[in-house]
N, C-alpha and C. Protein backbone atom coordinates (compact mmCIF):
# COMPACT_ATOMS: atom_id res chain seq x y z
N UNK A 1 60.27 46.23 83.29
CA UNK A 1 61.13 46.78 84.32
C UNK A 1 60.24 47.50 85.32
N UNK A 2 60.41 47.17 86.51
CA UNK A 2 59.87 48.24 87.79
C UNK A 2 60.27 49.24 88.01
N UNK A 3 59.38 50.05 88.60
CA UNK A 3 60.01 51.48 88.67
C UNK A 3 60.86 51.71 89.41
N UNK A 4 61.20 50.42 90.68
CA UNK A 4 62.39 50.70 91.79
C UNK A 4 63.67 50.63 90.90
N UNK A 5 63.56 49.22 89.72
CA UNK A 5 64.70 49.17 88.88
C UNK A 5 65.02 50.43 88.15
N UNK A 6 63.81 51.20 87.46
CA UNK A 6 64.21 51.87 86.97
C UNK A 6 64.94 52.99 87.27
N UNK A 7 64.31 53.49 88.90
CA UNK A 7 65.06 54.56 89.76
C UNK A 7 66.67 53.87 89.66
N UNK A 8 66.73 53.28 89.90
CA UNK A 8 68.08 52.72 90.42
C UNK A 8 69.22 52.58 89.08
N UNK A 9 68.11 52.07 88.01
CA UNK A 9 69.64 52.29 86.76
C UNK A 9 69.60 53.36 86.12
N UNK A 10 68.29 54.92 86.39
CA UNK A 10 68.87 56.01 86.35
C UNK A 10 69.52 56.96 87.20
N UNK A 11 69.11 56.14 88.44
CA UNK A 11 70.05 56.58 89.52
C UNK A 11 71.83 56.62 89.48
N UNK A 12 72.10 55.47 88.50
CA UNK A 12 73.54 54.90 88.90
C UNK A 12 73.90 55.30 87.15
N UNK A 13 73.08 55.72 86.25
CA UNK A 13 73.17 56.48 85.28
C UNK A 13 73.89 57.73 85.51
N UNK A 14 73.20 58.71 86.14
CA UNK A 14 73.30 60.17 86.73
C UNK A 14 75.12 60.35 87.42
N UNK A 15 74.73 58.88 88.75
CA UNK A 15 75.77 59.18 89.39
C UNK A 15 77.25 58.50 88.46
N UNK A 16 76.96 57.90 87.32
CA UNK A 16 78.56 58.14 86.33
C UNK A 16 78.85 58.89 85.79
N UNK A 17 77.87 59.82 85.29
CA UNK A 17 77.91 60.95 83.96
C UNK A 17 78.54 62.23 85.05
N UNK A 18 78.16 61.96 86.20
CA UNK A 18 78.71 63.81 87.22
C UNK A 18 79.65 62.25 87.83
N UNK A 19 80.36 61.94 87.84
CA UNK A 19 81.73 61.10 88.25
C UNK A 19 82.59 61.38 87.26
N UNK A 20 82.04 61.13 86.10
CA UNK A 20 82.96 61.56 84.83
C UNK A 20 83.25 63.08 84.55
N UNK A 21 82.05 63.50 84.99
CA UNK A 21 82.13 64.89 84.96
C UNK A 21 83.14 66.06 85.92
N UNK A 22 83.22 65.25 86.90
CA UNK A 22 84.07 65.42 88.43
C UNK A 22 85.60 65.42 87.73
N UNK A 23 85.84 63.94 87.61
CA UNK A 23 87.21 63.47 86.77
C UNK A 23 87.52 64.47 85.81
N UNK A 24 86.71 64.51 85.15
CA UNK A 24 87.31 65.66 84.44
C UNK A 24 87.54 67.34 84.44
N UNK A 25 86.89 67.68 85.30
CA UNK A 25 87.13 68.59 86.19
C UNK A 25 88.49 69.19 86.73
N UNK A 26 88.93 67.69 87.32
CA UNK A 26 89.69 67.84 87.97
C UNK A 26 91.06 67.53 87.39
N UNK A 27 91.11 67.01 86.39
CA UNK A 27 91.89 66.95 85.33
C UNK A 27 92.72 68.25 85.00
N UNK A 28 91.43 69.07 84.56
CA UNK A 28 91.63 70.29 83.32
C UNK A 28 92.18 70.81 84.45
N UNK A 29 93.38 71.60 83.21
CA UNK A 29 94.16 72.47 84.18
C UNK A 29 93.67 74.03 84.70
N UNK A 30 93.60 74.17 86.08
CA UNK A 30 92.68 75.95 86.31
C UNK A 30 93.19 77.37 85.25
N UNK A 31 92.60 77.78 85.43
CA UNK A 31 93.31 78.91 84.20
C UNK A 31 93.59 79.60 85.11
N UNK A 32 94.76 80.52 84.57
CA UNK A 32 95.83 81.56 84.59
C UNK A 32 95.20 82.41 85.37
N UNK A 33 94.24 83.18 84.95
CA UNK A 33 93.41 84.40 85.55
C UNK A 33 91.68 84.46 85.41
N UNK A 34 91.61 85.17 85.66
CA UNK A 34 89.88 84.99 85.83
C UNK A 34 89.44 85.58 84.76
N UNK A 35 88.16 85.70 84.39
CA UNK A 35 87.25 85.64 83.17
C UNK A 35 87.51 87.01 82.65
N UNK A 36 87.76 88.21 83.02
CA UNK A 36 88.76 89.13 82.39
C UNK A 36 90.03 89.30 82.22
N UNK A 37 90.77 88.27 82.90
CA UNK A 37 92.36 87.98 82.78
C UNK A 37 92.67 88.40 81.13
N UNK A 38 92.07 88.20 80.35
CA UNK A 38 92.35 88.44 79.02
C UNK A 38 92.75 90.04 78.87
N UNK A 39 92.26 90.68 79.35
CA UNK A 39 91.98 91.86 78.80
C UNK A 39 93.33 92.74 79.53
N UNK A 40 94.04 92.37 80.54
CA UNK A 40 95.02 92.64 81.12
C UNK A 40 96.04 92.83 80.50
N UNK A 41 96.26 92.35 79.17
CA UNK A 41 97.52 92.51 78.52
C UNK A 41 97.04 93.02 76.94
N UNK A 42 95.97 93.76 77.04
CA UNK A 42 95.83 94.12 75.73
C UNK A 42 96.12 95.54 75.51
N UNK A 43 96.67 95.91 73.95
CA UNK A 43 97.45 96.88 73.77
C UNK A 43 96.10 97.45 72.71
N UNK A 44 95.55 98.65 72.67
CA UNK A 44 94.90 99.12 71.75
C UNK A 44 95.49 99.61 70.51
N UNK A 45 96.36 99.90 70.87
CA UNK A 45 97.25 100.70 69.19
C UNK A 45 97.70 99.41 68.88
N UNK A 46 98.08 98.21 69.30
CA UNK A 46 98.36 97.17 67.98
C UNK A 46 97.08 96.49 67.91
N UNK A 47 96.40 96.39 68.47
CA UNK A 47 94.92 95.75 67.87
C UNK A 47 94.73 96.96 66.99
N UNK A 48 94.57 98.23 66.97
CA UNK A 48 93.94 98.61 65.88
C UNK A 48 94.86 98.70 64.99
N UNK A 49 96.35 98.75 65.35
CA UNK A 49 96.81 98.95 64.00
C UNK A 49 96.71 97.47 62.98
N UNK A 50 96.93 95.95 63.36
CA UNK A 50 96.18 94.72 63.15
C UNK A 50 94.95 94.99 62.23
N UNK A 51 94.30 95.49 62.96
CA UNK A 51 92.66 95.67 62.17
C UNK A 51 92.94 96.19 61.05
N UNK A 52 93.32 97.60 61.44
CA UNK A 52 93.96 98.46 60.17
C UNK A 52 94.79 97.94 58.60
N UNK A 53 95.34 97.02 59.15
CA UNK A 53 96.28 96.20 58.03
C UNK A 53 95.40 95.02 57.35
N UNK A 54 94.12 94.55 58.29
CA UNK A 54 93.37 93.54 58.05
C UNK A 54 92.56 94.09 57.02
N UNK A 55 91.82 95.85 57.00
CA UNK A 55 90.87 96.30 56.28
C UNK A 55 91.77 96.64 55.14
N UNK A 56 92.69 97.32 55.22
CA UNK A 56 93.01 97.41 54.16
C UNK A 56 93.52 96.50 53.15
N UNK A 57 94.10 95.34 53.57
CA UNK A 57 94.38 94.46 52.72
C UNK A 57 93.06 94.30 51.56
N UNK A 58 91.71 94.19 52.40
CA UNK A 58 90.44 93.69 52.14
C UNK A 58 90.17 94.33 51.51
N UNK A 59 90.49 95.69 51.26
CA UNK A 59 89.96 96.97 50.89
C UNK A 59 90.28 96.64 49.10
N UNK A 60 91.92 96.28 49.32
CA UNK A 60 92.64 96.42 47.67
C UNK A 60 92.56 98.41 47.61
N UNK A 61 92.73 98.99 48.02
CA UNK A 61 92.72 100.11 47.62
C UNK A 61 94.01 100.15 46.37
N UNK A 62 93.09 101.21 45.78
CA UNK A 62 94.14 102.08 44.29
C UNK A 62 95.20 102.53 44.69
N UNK A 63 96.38 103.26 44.05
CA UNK A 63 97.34 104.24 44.30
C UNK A 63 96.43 105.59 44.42
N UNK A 64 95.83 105.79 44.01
CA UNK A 64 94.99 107.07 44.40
C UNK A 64 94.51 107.34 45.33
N UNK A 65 93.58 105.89 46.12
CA UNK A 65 93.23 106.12 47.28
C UNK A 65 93.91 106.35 48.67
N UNK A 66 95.29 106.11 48.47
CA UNK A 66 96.49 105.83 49.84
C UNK A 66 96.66 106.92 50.54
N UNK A 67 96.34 108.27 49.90
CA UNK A 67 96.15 109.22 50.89
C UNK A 67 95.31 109.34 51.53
N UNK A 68 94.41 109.42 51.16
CA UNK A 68 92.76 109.30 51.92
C UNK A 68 92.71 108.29 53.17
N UNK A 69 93.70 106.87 52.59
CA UNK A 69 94.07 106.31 53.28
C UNK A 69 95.01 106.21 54.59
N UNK A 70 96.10 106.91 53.90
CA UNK A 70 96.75 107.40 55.20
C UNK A 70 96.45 108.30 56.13
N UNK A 71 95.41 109.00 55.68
CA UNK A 71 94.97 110.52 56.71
C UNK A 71 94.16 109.45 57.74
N UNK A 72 93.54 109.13 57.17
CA UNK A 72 92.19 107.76 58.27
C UNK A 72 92.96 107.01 58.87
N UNK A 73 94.11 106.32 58.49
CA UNK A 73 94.80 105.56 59.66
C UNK A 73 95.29 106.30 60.08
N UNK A 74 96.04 107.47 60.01
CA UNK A 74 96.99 108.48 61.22
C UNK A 74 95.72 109.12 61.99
N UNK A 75 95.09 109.84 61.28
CA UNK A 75 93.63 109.83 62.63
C UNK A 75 92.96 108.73 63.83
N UNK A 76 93.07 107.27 62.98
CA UNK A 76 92.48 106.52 64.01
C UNK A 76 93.49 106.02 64.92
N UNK A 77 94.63 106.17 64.99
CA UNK A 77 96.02 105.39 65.89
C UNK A 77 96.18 106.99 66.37
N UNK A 78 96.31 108.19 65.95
CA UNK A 78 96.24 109.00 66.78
C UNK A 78 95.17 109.42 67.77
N UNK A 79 94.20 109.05 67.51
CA UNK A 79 92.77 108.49 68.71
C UNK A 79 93.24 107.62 69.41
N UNK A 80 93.76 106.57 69.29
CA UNK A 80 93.45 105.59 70.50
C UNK A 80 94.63 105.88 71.14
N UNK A 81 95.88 106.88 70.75
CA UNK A 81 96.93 107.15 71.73
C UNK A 81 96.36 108.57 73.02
N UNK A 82 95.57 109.31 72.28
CA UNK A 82 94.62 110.16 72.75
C UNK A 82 93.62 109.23 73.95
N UNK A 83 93.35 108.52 73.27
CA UNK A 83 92.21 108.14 74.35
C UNK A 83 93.00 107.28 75.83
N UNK A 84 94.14 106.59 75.09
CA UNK A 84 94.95 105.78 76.00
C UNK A 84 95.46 106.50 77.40
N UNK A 85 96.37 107.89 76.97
CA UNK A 85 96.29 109.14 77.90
C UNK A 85 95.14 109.41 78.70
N UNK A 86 93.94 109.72 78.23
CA UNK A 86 93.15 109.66 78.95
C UNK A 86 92.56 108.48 79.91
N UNK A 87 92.26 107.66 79.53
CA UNK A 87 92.17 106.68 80.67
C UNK A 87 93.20 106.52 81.43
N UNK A 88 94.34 106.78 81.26
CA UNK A 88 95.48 106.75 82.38
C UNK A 88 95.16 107.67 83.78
N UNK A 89 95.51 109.01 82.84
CA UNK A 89 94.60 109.93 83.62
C UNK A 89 93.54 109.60 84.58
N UNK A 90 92.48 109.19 83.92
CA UNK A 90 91.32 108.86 84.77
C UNK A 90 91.77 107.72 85.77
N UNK A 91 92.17 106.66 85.40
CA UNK A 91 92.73 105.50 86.32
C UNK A 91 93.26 106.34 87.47
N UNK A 92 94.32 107.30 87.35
CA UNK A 92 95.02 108.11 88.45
C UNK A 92 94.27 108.75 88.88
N UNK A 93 93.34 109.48 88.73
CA UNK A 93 92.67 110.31 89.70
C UNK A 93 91.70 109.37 90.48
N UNK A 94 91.34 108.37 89.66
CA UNK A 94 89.97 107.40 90.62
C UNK A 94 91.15 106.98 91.85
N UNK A 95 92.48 106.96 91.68
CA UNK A 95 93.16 106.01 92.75
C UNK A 95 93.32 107.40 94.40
N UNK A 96 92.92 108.45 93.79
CA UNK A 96 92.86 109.16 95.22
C UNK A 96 91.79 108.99 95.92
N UNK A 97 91.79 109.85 96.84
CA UNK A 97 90.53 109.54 97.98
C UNK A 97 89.82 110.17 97.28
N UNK A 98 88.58 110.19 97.55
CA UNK A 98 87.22 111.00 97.29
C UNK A 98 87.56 112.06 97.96
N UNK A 99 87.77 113.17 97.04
CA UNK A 99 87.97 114.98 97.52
C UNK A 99 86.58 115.69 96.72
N UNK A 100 85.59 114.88 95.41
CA UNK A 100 84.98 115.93 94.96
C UNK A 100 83.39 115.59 95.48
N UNK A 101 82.92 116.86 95.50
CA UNK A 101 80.76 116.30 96.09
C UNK A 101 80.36 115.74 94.74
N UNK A 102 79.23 115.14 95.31
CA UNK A 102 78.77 114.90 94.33
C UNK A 102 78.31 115.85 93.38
N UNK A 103 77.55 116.64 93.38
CA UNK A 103 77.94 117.72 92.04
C UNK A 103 79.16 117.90 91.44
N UNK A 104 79.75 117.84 92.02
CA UNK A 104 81.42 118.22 90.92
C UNK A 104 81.74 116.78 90.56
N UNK A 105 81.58 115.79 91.03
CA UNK A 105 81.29 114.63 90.16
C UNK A 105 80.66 114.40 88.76
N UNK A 106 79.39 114.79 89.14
CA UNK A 106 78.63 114.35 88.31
C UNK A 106 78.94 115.87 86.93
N UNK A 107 79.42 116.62 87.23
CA UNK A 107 79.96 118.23 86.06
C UNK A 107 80.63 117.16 85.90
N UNK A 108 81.90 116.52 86.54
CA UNK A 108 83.15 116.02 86.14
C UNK A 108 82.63 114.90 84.57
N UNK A 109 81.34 114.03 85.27
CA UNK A 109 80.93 112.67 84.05
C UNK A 109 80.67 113.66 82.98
N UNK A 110 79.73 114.55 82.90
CA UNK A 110 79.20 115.55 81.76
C UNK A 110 80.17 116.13 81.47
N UNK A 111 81.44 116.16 81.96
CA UNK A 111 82.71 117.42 80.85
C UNK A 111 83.23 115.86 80.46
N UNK A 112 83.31 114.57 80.88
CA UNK A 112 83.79 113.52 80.21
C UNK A 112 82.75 112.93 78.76
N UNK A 113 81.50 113.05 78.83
CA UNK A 113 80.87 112.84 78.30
C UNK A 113 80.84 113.23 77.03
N UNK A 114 80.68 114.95 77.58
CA UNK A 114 80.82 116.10 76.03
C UNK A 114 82.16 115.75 75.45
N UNK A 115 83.19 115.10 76.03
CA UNK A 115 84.57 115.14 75.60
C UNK A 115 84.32 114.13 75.07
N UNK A 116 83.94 113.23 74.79
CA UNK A 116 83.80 112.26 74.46
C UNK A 116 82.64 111.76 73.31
N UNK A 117 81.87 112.61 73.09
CA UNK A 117 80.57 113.19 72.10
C UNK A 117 81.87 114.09 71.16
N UNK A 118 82.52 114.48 71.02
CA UNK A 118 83.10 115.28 70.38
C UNK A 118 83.93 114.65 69.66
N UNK A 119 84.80 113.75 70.36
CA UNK A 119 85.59 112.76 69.70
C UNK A 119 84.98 111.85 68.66
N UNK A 120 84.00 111.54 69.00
CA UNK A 120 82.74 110.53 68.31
C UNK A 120 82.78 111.54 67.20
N UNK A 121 82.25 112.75 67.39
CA UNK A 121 81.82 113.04 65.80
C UNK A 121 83.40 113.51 65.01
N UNK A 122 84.23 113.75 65.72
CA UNK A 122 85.49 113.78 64.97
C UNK A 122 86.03 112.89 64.22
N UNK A 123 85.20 111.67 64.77
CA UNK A 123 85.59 110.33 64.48
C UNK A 123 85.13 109.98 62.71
N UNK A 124 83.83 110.17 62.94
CA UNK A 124 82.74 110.02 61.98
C UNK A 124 82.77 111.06 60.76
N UNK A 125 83.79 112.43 61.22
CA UNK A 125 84.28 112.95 60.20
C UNK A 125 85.08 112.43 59.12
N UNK A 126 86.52 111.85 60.18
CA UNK A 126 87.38 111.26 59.69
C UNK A 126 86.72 110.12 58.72
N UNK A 127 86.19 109.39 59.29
CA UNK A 127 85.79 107.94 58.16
C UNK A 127 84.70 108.38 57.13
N UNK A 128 83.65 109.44 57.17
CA UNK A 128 83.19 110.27 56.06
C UNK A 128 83.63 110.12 55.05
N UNK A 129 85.03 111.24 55.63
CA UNK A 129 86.05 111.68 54.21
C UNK A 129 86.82 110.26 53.77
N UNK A 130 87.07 109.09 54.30
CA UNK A 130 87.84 108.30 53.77
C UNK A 130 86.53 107.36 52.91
N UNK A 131 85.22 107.39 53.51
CA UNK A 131 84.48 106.44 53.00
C UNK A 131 84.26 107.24 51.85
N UNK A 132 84.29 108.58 51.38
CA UNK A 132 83.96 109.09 50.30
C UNK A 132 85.05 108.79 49.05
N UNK A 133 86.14 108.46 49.29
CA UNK A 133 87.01 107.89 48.98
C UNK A 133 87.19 106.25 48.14
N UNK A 134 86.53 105.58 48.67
CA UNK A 134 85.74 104.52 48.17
C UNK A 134 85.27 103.99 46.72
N UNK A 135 85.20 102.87 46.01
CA UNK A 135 84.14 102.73 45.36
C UNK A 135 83.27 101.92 45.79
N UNK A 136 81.96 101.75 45.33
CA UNK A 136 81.00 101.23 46.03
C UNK A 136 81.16 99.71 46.87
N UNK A 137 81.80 98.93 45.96
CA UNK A 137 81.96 97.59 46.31
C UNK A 137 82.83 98.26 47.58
N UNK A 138 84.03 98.84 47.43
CA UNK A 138 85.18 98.74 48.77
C UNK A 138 84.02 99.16 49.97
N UNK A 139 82.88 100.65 49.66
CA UNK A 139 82.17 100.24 50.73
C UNK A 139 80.98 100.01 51.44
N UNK A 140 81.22 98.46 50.51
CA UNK A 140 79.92 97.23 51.01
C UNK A 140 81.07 96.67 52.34
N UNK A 141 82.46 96.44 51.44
CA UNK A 141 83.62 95.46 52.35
C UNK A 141 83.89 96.35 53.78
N UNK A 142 83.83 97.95 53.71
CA UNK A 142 83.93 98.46 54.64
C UNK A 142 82.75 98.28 55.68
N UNK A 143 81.75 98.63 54.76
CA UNK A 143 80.61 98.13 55.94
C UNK A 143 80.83 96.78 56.61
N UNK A 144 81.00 95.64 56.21
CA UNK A 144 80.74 94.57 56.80
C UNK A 144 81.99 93.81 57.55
N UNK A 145 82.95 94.91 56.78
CA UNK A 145 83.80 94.42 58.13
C UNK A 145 84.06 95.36 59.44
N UNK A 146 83.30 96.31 59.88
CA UNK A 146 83.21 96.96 60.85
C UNK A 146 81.91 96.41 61.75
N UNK A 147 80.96 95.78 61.00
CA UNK A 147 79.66 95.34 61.62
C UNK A 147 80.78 94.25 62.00
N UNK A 148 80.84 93.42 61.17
CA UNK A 148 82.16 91.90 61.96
C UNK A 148 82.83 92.09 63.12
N UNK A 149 83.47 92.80 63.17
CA UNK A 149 84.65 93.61 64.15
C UNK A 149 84.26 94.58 65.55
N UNK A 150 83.13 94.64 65.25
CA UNK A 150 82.04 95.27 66.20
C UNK A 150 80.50 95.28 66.04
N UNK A 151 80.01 94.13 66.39
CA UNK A 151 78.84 93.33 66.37
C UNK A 151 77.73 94.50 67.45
N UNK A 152 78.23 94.55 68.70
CA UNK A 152 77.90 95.23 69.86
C UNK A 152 77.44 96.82 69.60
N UNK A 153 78.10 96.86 68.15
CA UNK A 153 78.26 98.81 67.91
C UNK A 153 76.64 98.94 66.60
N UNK A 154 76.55 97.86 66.04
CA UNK A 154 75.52 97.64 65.19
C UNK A 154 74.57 97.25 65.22
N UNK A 155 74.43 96.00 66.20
CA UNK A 155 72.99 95.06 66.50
C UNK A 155 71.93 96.42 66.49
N UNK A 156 70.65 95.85 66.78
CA UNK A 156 69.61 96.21 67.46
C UNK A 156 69.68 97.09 68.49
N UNK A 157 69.29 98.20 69.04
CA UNK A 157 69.58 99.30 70.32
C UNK A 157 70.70 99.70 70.65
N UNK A 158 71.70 99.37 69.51
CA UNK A 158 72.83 99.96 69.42
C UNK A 158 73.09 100.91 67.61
N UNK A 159 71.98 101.86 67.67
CA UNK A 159 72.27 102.77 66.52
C UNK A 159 72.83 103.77 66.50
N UNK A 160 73.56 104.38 67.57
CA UNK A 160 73.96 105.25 67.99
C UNK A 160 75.36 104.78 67.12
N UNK A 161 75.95 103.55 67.01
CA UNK A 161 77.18 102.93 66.72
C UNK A 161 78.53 103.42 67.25
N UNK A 162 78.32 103.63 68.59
CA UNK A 162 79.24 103.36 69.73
C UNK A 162 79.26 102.77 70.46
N UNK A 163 80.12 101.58 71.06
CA UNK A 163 79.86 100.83 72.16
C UNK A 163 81.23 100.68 72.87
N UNK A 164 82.37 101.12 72.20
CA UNK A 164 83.94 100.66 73.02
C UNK A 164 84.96 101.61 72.39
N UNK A 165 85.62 101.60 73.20
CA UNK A 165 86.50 103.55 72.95
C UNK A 165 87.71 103.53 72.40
N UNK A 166 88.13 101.89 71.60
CA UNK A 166 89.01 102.11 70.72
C UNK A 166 88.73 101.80 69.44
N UNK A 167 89.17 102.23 68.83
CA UNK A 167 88.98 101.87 67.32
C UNK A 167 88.10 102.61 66.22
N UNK A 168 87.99 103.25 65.31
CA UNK A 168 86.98 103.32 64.79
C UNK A 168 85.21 102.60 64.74
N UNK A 169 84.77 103.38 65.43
CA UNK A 169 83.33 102.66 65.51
C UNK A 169 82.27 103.53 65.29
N UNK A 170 82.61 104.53 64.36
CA UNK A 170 81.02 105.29 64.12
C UNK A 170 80.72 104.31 62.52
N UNK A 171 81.10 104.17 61.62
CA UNK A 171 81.19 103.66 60.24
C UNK A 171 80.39 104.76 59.89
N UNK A 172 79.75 104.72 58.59
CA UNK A 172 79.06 105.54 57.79
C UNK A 172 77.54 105.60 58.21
N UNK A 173 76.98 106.59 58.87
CA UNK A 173 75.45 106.43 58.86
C UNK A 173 74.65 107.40 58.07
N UNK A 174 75.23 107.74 57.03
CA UNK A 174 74.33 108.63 56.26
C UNK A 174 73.13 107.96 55.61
């Protein structure tokens, strides 16, 4: 084969595979909303309460443990109704004009911050006392289904094990 042939039947190669590729394109139907469209209709208190029903199933907890149990789920659904308020909040004030300087801005991120450092270790209280609660196996299952469930909060340069403001996400770092 010559190389003009060869240009030419990978030429007419190329131009079926992006023809087919076109066709189908144009086929598929456009989606609904754009690449965060998802996130528009999500409810944090039933995703965590979901999760919540997911770990514990996994858990098998005792009759003994259900208090321990119940204090940790009424703590963590009373967080994310806490936190839910707050981002409302915040949503409403970002929607006024700019009234503060930048210094009272930036006090404003640092009193959000510390507020938010505080919650974290309130957090990490709460699951403490429930992980103490535990027997060992329940928490291997606890560990690994919080690493599952929040990949982003565990990897590599994420040891701090915070990365997203609902749900339980400190787990045990003792």
């Amino acid at each position: 084969m010559n190389s003009k042939t060869l240009v030419a039947a990978l030429t007419a190669g190329i131009l079926s595979c992006t023809a087919g590729l076109s066709l189908a394109a144009e086929q598929a139907p456009a989606p609904a909303m754009g690449p965060m469209g998802h996130h528009m209709n999500f409810n944090p208190e039933e995703h965590l309460q979901r999760t919540l029903k997911d770990l514990q199933g996994k858990l098998a907890l005792s009759a003994s443990q259900q208090g321990a149990w119940q204090t940790y789920s009424q703590a963590q659904l009373s967080r994310v109704q806490q936190m839910e308020e707050r981002f409302k909040a915040h949503r409403d004030e970002a929607k006024e004009p700019a009234k503060l300087t930048t210094p009272e801005r930036m006090d404003q991120a640092a009193a959000r911050m510390k507020e938010g450092a505080e919650h974290m270790a309130q957090e990490a209280k709460d699951t403490k006392a429930f992980y103490s609660a535990l027997t060992a196996q329940q928490k291997v299952i606890f560990d690994l289904f919080w690493q599952s469930h929040h990949p982003h909060c565990f990897g590599p340069g994420h040891e701090h094990g915070f990365g997203h403001p609902f749900g339980p996400m400190s787990g045990p770092r003792d």
